[in-house]
C-alpha atoms as a PDB file:
ATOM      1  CA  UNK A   1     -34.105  50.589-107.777  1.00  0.00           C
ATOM      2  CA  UNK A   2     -33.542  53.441-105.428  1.00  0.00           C
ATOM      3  CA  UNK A   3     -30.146  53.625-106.316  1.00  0.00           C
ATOM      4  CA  UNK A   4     -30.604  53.328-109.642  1.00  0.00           C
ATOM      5  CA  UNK A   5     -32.820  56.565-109.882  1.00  0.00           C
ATOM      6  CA  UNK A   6     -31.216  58.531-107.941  1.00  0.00           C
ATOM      7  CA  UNK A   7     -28.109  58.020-110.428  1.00  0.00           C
ATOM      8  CA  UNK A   8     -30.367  58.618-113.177  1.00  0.00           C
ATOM      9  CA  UNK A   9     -31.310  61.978-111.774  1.00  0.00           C
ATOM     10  CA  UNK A  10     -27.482  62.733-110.549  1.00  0.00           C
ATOM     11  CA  UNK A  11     -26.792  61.877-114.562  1.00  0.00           C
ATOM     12  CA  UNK A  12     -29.761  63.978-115.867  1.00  0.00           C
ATOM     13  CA  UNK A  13     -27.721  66.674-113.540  1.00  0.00           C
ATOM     14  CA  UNK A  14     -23.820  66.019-115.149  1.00  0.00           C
ATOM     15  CA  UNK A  15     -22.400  66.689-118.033  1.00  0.00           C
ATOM     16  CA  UNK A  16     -19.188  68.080-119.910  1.00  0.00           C
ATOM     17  CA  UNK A  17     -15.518  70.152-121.176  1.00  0.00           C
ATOM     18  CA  UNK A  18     -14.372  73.337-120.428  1.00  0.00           C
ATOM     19  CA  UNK A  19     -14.061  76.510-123.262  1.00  0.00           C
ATOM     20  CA  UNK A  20     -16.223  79.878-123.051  1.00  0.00           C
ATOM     21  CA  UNK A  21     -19.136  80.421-124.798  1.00  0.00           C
ATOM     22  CA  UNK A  22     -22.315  81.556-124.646  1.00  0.00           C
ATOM     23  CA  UNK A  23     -24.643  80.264-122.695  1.00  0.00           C
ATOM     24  CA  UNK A  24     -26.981  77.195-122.819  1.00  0.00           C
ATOM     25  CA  UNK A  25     -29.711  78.136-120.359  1.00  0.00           C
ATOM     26  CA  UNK A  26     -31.395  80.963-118.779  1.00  0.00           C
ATOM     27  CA  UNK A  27     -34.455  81.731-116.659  1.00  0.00           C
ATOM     28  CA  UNK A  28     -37.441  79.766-117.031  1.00  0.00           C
ATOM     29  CA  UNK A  29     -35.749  76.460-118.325  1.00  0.00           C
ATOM     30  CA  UNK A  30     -38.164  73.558-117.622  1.00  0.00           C
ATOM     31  CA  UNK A  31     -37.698  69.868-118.174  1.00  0.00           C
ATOM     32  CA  UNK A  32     -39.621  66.570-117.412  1.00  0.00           C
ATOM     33  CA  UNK A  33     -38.224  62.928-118.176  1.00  0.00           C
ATOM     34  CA  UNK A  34     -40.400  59.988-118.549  1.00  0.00           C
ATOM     35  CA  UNK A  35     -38.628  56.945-116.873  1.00  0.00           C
ATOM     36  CA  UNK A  36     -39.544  53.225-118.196  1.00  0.00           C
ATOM     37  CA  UNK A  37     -38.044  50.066-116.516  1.00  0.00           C
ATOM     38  CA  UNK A  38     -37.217  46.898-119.376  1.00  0.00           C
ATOM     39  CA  UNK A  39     -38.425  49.108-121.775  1.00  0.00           C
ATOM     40  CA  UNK A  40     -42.066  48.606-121.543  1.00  0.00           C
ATOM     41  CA  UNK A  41     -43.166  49.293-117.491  1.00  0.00           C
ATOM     42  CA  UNK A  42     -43.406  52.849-116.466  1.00  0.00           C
ATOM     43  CA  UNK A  43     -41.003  53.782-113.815  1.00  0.00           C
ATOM     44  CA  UNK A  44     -41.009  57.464-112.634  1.00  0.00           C
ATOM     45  CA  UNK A  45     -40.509  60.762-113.522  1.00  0.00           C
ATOM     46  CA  UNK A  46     -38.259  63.484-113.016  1.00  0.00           C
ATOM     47  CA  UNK A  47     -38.363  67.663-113.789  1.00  0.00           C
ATOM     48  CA  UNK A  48     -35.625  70.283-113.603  1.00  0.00           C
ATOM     49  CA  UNK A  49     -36.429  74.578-113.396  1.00  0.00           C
ATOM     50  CA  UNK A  50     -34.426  77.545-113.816  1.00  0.00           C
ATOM     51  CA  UNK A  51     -35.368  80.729-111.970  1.00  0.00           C
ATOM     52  CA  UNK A  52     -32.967  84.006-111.546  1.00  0.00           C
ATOM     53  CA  UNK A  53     -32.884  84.987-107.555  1.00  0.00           C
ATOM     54  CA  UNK A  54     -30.729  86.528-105.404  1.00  0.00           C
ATOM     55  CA  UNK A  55     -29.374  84.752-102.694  1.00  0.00           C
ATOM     56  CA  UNK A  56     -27.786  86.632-100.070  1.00  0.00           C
ATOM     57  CA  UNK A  57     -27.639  89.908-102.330  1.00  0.00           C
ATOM     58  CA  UNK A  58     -25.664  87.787-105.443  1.00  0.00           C
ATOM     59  CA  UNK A  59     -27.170  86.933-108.396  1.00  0.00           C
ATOM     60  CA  UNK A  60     -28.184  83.409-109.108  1.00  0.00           C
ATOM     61  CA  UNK A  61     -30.017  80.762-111.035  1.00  0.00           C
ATOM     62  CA  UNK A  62     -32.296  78.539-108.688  1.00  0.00           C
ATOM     63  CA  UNK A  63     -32.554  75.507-109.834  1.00  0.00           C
ATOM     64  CA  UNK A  64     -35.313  73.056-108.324  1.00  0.00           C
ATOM     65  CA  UNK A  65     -35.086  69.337-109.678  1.00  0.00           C
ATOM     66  CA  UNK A  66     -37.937  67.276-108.963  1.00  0.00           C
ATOM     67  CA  UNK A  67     -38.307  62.675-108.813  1.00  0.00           C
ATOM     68  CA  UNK A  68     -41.091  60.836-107.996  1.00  0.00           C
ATOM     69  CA  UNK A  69     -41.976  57.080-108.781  1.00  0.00           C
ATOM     70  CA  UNK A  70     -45.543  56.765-110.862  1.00  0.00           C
ATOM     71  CA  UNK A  71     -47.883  53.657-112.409  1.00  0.00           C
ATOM     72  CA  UNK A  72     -47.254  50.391-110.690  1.00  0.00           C
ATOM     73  CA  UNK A  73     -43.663  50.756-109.521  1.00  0.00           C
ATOM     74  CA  UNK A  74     -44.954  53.528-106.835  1.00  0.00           C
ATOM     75  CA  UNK A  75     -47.506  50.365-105.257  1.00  0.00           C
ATOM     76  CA  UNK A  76     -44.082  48.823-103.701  1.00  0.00           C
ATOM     77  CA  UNK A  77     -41.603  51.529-103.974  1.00  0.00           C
ATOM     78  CA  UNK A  78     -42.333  55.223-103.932  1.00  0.00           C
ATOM     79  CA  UNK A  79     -39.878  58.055-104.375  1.00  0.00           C
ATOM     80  CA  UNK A  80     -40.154  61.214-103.752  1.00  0.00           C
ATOM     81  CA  UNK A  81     -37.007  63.835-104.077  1.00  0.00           C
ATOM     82  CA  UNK A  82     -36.804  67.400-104.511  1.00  0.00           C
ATOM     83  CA  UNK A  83     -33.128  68.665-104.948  1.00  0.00           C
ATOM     84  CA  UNK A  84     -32.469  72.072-105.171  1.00  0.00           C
ATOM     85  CA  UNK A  85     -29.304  74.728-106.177  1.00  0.00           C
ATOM     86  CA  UNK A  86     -28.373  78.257-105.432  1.00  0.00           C
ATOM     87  CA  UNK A  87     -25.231  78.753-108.226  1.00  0.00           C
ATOM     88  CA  UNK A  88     -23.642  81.981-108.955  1.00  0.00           C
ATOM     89  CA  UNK A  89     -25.173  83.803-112.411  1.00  0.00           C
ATOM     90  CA  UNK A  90     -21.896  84.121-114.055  1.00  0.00           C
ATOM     91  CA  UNK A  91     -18.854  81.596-112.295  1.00  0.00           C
ATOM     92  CA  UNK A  92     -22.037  79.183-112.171  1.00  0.00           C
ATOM     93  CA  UNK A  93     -20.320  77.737-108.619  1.00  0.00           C
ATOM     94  CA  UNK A  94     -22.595  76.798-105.884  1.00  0.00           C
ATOM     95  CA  UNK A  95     -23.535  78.676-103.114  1.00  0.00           C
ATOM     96  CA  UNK A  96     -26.138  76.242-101.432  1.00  0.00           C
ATOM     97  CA  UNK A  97     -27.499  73.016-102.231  1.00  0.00           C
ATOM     98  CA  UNK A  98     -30.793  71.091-100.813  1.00  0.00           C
ATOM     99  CA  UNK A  99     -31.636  67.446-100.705  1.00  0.00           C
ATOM    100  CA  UNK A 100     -34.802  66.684 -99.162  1.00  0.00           C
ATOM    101  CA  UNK A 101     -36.022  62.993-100.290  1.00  0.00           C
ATOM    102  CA  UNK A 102     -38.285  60.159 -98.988  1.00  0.00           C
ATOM    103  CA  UNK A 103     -36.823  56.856-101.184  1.00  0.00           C
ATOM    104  CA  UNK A 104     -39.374  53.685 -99.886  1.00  0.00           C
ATOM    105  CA  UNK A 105     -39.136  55.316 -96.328  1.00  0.00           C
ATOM    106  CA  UNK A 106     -35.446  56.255 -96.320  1.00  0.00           C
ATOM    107  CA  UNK A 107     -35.131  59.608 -95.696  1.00  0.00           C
ATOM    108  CA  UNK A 108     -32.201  62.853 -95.334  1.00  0.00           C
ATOM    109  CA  UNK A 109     -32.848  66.661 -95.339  1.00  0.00           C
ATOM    110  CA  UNK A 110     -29.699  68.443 -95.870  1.00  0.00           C
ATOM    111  CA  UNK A 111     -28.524  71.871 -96.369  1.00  0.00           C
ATOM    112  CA  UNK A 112     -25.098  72.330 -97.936  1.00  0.00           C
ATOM    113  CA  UNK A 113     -23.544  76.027 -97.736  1.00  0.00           C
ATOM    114  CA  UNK A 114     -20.230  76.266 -99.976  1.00  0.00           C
ATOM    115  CA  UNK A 115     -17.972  78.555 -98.748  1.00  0.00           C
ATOM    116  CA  UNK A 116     -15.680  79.211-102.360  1.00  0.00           C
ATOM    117  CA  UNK A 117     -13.217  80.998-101.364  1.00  0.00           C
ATOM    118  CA  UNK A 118     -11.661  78.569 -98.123  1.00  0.00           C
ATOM    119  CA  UNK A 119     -12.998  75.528-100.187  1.00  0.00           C
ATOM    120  CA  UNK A 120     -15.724  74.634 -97.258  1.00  0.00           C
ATOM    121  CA  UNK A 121     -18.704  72.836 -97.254  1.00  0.00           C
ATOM    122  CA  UNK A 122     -21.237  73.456 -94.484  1.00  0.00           C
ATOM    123  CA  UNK A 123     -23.735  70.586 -93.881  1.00  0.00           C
ATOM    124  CA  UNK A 124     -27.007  70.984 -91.594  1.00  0.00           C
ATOM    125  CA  UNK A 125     -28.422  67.321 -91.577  1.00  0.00           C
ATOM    126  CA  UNK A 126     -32.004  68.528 -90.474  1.00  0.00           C
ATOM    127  CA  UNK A 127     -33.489  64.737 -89.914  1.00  0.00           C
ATOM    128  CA  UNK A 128     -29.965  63.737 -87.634  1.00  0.00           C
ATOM    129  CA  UNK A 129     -29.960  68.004 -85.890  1.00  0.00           C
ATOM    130  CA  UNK A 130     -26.101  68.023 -86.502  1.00  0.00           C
ATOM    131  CA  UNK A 131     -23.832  70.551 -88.203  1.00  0.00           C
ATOM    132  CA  UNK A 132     -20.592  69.627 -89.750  1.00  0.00           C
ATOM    133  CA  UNK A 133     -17.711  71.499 -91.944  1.00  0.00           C
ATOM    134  CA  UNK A 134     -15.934  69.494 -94.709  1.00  0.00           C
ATOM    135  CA  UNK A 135     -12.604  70.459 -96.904  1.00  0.00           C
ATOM    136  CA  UNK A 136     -13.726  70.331-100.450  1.00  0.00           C
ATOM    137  CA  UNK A 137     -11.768  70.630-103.685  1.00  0.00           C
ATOM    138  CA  UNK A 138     -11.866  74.069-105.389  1.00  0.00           C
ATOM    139  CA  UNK A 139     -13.792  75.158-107.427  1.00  0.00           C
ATOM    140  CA  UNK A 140     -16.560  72.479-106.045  1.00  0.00           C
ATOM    141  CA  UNK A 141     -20.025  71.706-107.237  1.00  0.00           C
ATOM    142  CA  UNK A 142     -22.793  70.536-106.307  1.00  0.00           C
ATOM    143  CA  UNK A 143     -25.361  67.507-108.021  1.00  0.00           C
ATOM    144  CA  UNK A 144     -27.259  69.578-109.474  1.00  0.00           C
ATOM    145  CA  UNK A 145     -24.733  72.409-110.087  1.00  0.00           C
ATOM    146  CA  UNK A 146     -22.638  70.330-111.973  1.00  0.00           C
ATOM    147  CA  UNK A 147     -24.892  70.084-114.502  1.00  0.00           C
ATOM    148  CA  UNK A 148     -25.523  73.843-115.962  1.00  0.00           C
ATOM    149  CA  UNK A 149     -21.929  74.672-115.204  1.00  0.00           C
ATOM    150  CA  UNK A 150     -20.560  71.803-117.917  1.00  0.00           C
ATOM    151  CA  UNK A 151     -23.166  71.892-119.939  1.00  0.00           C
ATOM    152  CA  UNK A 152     -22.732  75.751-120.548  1.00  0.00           C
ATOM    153  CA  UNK A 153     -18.992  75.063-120.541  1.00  0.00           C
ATOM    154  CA  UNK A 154     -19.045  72.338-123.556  1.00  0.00           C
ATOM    155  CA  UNK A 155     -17.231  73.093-126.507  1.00  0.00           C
ATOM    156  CA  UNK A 156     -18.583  70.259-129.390  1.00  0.00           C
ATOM    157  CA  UNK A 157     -15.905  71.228-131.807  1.00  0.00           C
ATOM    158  CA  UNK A 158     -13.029  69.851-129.488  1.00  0.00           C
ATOM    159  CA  UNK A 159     -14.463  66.679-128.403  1.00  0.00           C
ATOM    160  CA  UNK A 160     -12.669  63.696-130.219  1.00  0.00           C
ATOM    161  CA  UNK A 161     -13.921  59.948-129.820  1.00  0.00           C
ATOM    162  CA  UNK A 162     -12.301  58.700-126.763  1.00  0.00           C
ATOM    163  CA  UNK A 163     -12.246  61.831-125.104  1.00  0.00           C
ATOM    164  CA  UNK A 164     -12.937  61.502-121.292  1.00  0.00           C
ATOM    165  CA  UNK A 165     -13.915  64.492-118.976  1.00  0.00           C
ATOM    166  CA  UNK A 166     -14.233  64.960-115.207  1.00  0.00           C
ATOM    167  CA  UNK A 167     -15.186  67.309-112.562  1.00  0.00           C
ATOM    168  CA  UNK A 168     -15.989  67.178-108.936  1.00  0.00           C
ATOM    169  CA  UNK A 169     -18.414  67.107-107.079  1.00  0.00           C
ATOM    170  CA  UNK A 170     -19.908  67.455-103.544  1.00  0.00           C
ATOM    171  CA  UNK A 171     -22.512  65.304-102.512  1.00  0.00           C
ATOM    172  CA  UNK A 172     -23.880  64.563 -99.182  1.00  0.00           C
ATOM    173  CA  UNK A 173     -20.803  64.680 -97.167  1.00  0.00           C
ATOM    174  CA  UNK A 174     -18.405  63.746 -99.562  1.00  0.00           C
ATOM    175  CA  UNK A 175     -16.319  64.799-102.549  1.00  0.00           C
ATOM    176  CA  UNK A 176     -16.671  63.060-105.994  1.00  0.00           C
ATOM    177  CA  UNK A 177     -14.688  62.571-108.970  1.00  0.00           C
ATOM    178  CA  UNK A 178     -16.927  62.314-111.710  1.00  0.00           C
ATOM    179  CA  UNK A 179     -15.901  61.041-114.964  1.00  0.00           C
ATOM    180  CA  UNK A 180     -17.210  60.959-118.974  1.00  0.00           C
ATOM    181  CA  UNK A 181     -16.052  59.317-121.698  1.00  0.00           C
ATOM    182  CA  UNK A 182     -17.000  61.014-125.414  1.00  0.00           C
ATOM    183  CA  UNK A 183     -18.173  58.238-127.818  1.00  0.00           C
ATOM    184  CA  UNK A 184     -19.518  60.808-130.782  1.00  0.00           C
ATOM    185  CA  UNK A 185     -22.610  61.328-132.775  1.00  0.00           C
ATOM    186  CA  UNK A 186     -25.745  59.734-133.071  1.00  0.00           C
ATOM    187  CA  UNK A 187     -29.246  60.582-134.250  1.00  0.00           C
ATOM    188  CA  UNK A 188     -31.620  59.518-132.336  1.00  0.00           C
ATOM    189  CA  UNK A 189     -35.669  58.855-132.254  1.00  0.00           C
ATOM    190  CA  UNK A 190     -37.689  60.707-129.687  1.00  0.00           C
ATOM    191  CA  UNK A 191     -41.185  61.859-128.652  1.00  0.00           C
ATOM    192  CA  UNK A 192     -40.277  65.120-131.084  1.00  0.00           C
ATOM    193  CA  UNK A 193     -38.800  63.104-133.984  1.00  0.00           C
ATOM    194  CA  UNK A 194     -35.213  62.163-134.902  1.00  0.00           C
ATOM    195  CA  UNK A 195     -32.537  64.597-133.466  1.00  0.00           C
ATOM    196  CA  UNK A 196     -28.588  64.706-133.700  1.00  0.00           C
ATOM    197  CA  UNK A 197     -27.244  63.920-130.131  1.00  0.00           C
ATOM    198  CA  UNK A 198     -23.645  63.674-128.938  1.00  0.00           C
ATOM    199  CA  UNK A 199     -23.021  60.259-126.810  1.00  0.00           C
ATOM    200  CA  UNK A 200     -21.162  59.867-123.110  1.00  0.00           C
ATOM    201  CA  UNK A 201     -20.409  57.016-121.386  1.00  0.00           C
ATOM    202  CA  UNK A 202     -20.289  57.702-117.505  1.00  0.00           C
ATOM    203  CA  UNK A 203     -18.233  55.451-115.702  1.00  0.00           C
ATOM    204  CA  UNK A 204     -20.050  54.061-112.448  1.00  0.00           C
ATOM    205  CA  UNK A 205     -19.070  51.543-109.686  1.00  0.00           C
ATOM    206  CA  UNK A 206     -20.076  48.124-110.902  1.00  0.00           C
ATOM    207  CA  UNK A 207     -21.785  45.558-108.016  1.00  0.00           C
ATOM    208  CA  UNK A 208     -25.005  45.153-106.975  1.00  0.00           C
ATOM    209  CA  UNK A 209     -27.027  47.534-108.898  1.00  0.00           C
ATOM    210  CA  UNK A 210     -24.731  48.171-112.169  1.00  0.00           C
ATOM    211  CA  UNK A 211     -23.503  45.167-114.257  1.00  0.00           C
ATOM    212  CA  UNK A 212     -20.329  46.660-115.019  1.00  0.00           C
ATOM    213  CA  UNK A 213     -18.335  50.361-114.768  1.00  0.00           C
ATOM    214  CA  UNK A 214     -19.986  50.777-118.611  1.00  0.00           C
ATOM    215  CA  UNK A 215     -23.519  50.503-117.671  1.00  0.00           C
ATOM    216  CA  UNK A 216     -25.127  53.967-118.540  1.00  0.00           C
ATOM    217  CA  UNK A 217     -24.808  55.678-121.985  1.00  0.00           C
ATOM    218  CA  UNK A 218     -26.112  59.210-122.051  1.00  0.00           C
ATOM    219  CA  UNK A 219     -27.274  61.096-125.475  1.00  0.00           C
ATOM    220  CA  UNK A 220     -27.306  65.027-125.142  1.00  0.00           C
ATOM    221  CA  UNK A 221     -28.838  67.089-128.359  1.00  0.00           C
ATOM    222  CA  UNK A 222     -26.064  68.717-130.448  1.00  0.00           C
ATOM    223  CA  UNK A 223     -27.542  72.179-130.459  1.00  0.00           C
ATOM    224  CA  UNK A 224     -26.640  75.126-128.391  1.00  0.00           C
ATOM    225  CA  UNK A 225     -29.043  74.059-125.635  1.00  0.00           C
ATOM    226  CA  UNK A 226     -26.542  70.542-125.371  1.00  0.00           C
ATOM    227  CA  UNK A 227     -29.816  69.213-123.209  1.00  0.00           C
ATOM    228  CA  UNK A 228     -30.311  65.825-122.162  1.00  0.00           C
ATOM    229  CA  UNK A 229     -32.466  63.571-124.552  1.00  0.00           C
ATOM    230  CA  UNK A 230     -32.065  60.186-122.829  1.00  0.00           C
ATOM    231  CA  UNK A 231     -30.160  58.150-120.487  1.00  0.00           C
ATOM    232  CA  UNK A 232     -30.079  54.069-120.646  1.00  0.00           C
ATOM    233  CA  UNK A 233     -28.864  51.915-117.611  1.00  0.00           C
ATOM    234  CA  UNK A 234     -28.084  48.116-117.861  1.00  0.00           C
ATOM    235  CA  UNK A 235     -29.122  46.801-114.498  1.00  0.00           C
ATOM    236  CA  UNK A 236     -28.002  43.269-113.031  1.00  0.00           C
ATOM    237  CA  UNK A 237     -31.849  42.876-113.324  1.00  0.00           C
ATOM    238  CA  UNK A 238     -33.387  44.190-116.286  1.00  0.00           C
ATOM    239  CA  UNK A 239     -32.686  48.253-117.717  1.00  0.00           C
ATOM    240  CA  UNK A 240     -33.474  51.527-116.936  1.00  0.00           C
ATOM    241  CA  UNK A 241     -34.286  54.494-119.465  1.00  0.00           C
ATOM    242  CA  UNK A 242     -34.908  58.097-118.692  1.00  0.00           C
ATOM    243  CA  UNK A 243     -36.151  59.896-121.867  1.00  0.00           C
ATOM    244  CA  UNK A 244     -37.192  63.642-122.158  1.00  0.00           C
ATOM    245  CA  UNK A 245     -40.931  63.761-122.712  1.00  0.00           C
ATOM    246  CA  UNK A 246     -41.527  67.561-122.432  1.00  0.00           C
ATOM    247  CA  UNK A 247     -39.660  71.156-122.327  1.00  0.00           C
ATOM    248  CA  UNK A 248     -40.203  75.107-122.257  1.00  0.00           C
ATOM    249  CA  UNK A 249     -38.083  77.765-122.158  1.00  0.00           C
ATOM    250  CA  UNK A 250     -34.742  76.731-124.155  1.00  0.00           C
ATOM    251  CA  UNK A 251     -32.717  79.749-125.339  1.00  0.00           C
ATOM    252  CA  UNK A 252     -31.746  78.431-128.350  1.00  0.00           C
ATOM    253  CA  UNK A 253     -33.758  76.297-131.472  1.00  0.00           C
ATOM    254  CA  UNK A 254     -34.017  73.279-130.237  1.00  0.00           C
ATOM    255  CA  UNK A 255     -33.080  71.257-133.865  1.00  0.00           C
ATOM    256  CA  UNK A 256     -35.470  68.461-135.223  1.00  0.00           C
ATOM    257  CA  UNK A 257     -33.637  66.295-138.167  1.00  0.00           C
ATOM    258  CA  UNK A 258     -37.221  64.808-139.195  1.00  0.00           C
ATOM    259  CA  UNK A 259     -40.498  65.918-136.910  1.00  0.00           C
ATOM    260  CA  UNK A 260     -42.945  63.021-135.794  1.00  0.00           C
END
């Protein structure tokens, strides 16, 4: 289950294709998802925030994303992880990157500094008191990163059926290829009526917590914002959803085929 959310989340944080445009997101950009486990037992919840900084006198968005485990699921498994993301205002590559999480008594606090120009990746493992350097690919993100920079990056209009898009990604102490496949247009129901969504398939390792490499289908509204709506995960046991429950602060109309 750990696993499982924490994919969720990395999901809820990845997404897109590359053409210049204006942008999807700005300062003061909330989210919160409602999670559900077989469609009926409340699982968790997770929340992402945009805030303009500076970070070492550059100009950033500061991203905090937020999971925690709620109703019965937290009586034998609580989660509680706060990820968080210093990315430049206008390349939108990271800077510095925080995972601090407690997942049923497995713990890490890390600090990631990205050095972009020599395509180094600091790590300060707080919980272990060690310091390492790692090569990364250029251009690198970060989890959370990863997320505003394709999302503000998407172009709708070139996406064909069959599509597939990658990036990567630095997590932890590793590099990540990360990679989508475009399935096309659906309108879907949610807690604010029926909205047009485009559809991804992200590929993921099938085994013990995945049944296959096909297991998670992502819808994202087709509107400038291009935010998440919901994410669905066939398990080995059971399926997890992630669905968004509330928002404040898009830039753009967020568009409602038929209001509930």
């Amino acid at each position: 289950m750990k696993k499982t959310l924490l994919i969720i989340s990395a999901i809820i944080i990845t997404q897109f294709t590359f053409a210049q445009q204006e942008s999807a997101f700005g300062d003061g950009e909330w989210f919160q998802f409602k999670m559900s486990y077989s469609g009926f037992l409340k699982a968790g919840n997770a929340s992402l925030n945009v805030r303009e900084t500076k970070l070492n006198n550059k100009d950033v968005y500061h991203v905090v994303g937020k999971g925690w485990t709620s109703g019965m699921i937290k009586w034998f498994f609580k989660v509680k992880d706060r990820y968080e993301s210093y990315f430049d205002r206008h390349t939108l590559l990271p800077y510095k990157f925080i995972r601090n999480i407690d997942e049923g008594g497995h713990t890490k606090d890390l600090e990631v500094e990205f050095d972009q120009n020599n395509n180094k990746a600091y790590v300060n493992d707080k919980k272990k008191k060690t310091k390492t350097v790692f090569d990364t690919k250029p251009n690198i993100q970060d989890m959370v990163s990863t997320y505003y920079y394709l999302r503000n990056k998407i172009n709708i209009n070139s996406l064909k059926v069959g599509d597939e898009i990658r990036t990567d990604m630095f997590f932890d102490e590793e590099n990540y290829g990360f990679k989508l496949q475009y399935l096309g247009t659906e309108t879907i129901d949610t807690d604010f009526g029926k909205i047009e969504s485009i559809k991804f398939r992200p590929y993921v390792m099938a085994g013990r917590v995945f049944k296959e490499e096909e297991s998670l289908t992502l819808w994202v509204s087709k509107d400038k914002n291009k935010i998440p709506l919901r994410i669905k995960a066939d398990l080995r046991v059971g399926s997890l959803r992630a669905d968004l429950e509330a928002f404040k602060g898009l830039k753009h109309p967020f568009k409602i085929v038929v209001e509930n």
